[in-house]
C-alpha atoms as a PDB file:
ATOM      1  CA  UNK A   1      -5.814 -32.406 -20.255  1.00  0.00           C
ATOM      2  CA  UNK A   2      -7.249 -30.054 -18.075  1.00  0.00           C
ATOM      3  CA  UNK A   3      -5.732 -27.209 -16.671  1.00  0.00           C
ATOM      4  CA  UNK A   4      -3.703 -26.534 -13.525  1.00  0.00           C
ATOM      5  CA  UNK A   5      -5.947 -25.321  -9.952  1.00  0.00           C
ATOM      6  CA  UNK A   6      -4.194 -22.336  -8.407  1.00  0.00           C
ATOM      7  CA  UNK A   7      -2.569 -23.148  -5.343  1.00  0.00           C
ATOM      8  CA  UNK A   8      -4.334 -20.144  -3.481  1.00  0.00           C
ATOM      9  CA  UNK A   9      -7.362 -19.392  -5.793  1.00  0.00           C
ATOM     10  CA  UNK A  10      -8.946 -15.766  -5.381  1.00  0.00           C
ATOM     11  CA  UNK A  11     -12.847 -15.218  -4.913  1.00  0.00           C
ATOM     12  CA  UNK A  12     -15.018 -12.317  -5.664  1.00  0.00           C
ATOM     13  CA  UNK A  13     -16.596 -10.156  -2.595  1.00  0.00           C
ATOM     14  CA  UNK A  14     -18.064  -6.716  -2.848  1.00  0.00           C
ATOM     15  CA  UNK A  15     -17.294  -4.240  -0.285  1.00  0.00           C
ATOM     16  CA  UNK A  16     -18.668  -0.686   0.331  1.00  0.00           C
ATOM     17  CA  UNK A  17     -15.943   2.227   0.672  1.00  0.00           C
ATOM     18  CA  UNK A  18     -16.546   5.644   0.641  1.00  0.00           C
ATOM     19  CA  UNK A  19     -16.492   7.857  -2.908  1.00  0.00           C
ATOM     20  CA  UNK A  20     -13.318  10.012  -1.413  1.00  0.00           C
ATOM     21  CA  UNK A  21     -11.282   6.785  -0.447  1.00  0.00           C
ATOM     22  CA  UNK A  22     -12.379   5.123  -3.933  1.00  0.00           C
ATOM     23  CA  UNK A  23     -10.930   8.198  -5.741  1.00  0.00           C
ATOM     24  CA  UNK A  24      -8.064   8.352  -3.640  1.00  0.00           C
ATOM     25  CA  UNK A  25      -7.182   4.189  -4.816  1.00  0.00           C
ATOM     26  CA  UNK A  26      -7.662   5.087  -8.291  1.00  0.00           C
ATOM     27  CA  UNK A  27      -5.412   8.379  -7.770  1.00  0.00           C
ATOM     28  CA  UNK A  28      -2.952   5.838  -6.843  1.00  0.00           C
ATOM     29  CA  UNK A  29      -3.382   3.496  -9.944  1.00  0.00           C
ATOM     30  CA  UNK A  30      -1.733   3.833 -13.381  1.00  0.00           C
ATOM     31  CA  UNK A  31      -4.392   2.555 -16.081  1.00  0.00           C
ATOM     32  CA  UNK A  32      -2.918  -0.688 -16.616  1.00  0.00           C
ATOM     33  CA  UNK A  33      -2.679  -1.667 -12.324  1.00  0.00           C
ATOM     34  CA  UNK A  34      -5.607  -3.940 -11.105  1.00  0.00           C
ATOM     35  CA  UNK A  35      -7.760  -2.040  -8.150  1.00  0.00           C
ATOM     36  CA  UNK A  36      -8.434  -5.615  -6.676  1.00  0.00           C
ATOM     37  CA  UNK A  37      -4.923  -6.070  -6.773  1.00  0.00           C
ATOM     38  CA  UNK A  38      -3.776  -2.768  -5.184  1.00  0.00           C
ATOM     39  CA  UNK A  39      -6.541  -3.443  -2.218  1.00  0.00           C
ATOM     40  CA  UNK A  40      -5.376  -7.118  -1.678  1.00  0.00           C
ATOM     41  CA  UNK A  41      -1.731  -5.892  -1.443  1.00  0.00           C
ATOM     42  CA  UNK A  42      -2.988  -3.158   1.057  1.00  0.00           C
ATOM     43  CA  UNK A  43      -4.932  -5.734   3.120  1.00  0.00           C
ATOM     44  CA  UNK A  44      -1.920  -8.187   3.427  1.00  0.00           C
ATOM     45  CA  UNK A  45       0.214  -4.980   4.707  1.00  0.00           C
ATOM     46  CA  UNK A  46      -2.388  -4.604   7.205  1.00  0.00           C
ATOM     47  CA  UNK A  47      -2.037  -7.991   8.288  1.00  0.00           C
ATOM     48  CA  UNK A  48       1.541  -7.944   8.428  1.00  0.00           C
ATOM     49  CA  UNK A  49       2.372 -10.145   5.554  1.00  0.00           C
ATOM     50  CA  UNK A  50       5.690  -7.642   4.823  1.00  0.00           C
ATOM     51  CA  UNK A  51       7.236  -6.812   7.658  1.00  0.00           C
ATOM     52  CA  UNK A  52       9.485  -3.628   8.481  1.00  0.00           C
ATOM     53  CA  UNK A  53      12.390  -5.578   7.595  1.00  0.00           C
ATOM     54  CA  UNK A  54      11.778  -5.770   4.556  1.00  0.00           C
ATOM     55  CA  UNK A  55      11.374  -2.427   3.744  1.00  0.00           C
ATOM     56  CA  UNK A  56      14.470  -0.249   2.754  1.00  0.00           C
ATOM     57  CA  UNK A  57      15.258   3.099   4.297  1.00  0.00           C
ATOM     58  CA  UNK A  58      13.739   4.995   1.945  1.00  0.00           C
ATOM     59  CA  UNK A  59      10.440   3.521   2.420  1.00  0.00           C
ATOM     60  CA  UNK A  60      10.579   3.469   6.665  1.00  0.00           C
ATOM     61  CA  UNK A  61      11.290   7.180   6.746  1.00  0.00           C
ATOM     62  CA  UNK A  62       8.864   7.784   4.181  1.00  0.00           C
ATOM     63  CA  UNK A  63       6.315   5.834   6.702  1.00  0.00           C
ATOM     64  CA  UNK A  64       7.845   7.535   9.567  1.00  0.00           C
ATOM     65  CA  UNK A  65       7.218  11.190   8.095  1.00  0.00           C
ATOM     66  CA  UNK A  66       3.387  10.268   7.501  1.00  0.00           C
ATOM     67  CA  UNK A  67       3.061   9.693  11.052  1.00  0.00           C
ATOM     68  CA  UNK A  68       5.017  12.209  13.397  1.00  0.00           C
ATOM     69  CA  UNK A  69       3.146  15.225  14.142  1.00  0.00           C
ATOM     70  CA  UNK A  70       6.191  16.986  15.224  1.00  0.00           C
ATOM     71  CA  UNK A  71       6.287  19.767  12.403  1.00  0.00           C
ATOM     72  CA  UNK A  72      10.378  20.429  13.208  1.00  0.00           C
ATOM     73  CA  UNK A  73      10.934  16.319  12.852  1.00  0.00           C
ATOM     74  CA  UNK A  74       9.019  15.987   9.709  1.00  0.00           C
ATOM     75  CA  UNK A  75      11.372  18.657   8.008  1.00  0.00           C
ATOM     76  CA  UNK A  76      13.962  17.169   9.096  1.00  0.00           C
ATOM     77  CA  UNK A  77      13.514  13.770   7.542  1.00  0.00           C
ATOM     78  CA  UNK A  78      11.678  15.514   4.185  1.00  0.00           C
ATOM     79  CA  UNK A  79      14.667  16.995   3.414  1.00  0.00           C
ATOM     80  CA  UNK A  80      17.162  13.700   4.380  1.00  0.00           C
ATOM     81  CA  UNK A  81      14.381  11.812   2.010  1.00  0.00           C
ATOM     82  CA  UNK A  82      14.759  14.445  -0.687  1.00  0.00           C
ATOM     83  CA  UNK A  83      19.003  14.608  -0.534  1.00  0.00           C
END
């Protein structure tokens, strides 16, 4: 008998990324997480496979506070994340 095909099989590519970026993946990683795994859940972010709706609160203001420049703002929601 021989054994099932995956219904969305993965392939093997090589990609060049930059020593900082590659240190700041692994920073990310516990010992026992898959890189490939971590950057193919990254990429399908990018491509909008999980959309805001999915997220919970937490993680939106979390988002939110990575990208406001407004130093007053970002304290604001740091310390509603925080409480």
């Amino acid at each position: 008998m021989s054994r099932r095909r995956s219904s969305n099989p993965t392939k093997a590519i090589s990609i060049t990324l930059p020593m900082s970026l590659l240190d700041e993946i692994d920073d990310h990683l516990t010992r026992l997480q898959s890189r490939s795994a971590w950057i193919a859940d990254a990429c399908a972010q990018r491509m909008g496979a999980y959309p805001a709706a999915d997220l919970d609160t937490r993680q939106l203001m979390a988002m939110l506070h990575a990208r406001i420049e407004d130093e007053t703002l970002k304290t604001l929601l740091l310390d509603r994340l925080t409480s």
